[in-house]
C-alpha atoms as a PDB file:
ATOM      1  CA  UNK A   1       0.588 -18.644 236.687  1.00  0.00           C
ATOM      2  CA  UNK A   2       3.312 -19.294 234.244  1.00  0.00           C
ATOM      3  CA  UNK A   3       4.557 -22.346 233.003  1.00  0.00           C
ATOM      4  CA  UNK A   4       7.513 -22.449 235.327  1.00  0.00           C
ATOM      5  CA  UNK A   5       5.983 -22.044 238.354  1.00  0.00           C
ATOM      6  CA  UNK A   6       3.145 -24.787 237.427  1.00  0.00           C
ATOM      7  CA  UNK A   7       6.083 -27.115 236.842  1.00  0.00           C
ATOM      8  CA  UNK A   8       7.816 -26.149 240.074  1.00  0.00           C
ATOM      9  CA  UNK A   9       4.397 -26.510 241.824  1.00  0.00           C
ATOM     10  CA  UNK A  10       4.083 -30.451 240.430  1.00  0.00           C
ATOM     11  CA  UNK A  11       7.804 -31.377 241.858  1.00  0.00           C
ATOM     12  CA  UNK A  12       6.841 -29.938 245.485  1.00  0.00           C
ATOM     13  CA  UNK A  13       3.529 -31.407 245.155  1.00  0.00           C
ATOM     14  CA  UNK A  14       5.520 -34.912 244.093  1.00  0.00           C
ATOM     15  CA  UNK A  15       7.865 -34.352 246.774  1.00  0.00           C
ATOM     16  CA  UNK A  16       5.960 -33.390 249.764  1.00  0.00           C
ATOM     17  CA  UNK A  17       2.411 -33.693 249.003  1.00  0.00           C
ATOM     18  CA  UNK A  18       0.626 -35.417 246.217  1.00  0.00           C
ATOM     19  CA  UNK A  19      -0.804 -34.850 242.744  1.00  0.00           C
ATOM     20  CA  UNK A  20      -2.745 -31.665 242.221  1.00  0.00           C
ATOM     21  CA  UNK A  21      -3.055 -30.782 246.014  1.00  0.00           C
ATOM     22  CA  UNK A  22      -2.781 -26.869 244.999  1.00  0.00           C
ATOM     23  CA  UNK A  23      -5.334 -27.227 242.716  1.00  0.00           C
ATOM     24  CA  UNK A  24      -7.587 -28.621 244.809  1.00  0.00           C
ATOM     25  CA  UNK A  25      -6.833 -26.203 247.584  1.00  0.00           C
ATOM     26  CA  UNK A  26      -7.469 -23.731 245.177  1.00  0.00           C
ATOM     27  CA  UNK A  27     -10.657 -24.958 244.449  1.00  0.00           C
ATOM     28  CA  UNK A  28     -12.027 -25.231 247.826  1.00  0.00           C
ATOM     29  CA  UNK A  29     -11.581 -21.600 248.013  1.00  0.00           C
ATOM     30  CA  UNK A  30     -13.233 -21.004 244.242  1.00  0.00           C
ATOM     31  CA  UNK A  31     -16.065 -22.931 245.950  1.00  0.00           C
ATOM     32  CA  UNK A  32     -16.164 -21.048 249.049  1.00  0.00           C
ATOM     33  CA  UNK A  33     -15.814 -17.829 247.656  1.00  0.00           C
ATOM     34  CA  UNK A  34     -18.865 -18.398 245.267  1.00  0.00           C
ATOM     35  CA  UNK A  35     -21.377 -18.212 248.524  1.00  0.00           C
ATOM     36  CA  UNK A  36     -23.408 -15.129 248.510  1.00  0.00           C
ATOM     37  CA  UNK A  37     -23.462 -13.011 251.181  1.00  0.00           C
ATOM     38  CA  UNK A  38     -20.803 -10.949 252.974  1.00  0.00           C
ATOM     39  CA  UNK A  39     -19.759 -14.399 255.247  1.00  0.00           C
ATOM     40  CA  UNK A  40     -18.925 -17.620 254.645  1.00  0.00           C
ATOM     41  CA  UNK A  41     -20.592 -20.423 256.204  1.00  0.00           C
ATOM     42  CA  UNK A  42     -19.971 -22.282 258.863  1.00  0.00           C
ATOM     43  CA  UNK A  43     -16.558 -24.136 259.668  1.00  0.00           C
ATOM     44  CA  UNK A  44     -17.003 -27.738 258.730  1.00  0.00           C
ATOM     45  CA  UNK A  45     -17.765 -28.322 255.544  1.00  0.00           C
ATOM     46  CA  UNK A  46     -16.531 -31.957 255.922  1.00  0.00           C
ATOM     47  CA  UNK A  47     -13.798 -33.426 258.378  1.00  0.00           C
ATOM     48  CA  UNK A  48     -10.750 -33.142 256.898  1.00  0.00           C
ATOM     49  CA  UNK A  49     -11.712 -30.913 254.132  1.00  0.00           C
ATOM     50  CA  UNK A  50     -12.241 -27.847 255.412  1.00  0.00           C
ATOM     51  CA  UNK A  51     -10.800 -24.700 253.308  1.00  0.00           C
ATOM     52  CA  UNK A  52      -8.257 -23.623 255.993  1.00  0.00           C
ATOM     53  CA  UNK A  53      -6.813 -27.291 255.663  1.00  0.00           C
ATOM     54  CA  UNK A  54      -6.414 -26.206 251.657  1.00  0.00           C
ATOM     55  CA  UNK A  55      -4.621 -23.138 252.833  1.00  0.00           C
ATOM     56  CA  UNK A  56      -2.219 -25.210 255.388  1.00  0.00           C
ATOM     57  CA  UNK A  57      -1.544 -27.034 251.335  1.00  0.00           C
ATOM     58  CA  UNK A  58      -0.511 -23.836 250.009  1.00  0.00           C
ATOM     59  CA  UNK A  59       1.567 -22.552 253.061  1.00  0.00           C
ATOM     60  CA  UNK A  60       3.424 -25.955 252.576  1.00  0.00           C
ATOM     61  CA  UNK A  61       3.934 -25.611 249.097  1.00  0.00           C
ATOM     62  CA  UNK A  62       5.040 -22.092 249.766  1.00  0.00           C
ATOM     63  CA  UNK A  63       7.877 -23.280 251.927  1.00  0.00           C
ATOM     64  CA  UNK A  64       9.286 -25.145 249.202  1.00  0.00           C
ATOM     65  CA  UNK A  65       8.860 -23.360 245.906  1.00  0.00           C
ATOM     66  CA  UNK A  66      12.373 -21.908 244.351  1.00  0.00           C
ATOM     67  CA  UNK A  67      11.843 -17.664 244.817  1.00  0.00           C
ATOM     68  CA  UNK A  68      10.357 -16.772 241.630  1.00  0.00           C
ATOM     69  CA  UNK A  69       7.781 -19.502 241.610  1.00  0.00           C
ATOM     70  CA  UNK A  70       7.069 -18.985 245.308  1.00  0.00           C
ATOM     71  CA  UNK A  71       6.035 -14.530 244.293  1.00  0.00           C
ATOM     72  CA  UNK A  72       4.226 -15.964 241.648  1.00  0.00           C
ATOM     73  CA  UNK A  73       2.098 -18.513 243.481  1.00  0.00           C
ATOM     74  CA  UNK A  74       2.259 -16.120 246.543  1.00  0.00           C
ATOM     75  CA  UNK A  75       0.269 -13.346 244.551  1.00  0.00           C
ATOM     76  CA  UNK A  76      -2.689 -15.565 243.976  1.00  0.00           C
ATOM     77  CA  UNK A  77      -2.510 -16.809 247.557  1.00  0.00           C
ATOM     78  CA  UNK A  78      -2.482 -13.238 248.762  1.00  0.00           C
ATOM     79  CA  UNK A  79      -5.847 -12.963 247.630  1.00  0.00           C
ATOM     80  CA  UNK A  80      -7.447 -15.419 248.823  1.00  0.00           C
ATOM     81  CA  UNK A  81      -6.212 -14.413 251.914  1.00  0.00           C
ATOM     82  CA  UNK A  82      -7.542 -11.033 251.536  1.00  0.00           C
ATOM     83  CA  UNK A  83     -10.906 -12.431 250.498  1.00  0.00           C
ATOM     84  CA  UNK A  84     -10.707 -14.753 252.721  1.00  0.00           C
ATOM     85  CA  UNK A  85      -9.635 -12.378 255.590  1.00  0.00           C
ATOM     86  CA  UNK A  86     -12.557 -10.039 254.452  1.00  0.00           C
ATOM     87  CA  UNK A  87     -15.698 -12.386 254.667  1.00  0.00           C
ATOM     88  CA  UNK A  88     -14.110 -14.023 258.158  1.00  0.00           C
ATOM     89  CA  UNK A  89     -14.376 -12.524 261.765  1.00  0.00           C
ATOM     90  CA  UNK A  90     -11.332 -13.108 264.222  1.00  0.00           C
ATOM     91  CA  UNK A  91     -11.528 -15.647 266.487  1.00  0.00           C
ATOM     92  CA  UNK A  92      -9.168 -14.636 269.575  1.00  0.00           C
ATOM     93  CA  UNK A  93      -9.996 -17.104 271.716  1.00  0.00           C
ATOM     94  CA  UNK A  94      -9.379 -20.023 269.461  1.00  0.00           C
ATOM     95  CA  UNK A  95      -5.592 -20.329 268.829  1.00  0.00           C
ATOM     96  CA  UNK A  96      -3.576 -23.131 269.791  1.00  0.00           C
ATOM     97  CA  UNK A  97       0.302 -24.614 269.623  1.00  0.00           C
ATOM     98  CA  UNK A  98      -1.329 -26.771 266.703  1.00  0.00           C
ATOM     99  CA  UNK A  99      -2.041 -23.880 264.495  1.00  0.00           C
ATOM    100  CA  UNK A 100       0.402 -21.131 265.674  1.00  0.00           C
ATOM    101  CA  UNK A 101       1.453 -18.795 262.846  1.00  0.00           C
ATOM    102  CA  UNK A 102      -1.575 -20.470 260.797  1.00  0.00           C
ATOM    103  CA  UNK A 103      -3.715 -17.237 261.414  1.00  0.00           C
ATOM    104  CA  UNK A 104      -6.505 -18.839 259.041  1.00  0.00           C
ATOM    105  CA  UNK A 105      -7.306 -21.462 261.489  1.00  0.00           C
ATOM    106  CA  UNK A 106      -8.453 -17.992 263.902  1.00  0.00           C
ATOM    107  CA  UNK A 107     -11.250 -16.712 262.226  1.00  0.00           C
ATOM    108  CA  UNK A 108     -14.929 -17.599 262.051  1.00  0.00           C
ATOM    109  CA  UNK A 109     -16.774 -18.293 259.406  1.00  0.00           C
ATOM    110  CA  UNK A 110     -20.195 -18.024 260.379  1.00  0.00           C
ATOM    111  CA  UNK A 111     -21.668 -14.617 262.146  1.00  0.00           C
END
């Protein structure tokens, strides 16, 4: 990530979240991602910490990033989705009002 876009990510983070909530989000997923296997583990790592929360971070800082910062971040969080996406199953029969158009609160972690 370039310079800019870190700096852009500390004012939304300032404004609308707090201190170095994309990096943690981020690392939730590094963590995640490190499990062997082709799955991830179950859904509740702790309450209130769960790696789809990080990703609800991201989607927030998303929102409010100016353009160029916002494709740069957005290429990183592309892959996690696409990793994440990968070692996930869908979960049709879990969606609610709470989490519409949050897609990564329908899969399952663990087969």
């Amino acid at each position: 990530m370039s310079a800019r876009t870190r700096a852009a990510i500390r004012r939304v983070e300032a404004e609308h979240l707090w201190p170095d909530a994309v990096a943690a989000a981020l690392s939730r997923f590094e963590q995640a991602f490190r499990e062997r296997g082709r799955w991830l583990s179950g859904p509740y790592e702790s309450p209130g910490i769960e790696i789809e929360d990080g990703r609800d971070d991201l989607e927030e800082v998303l929102r409010y990033l100016p353009r160029g910062a916002r494709t740069d971040l957005g290429r990183l969080v592309a892959r996690i989705d696409a990793e994440f996406e990968r070692r996930t199953l869908p979960d049709p029969g879990w969606a609610s009002e709470w989490t519409a158009g949050c897609w990564w609160w329908w899969r399952i972690r663990e087969r």
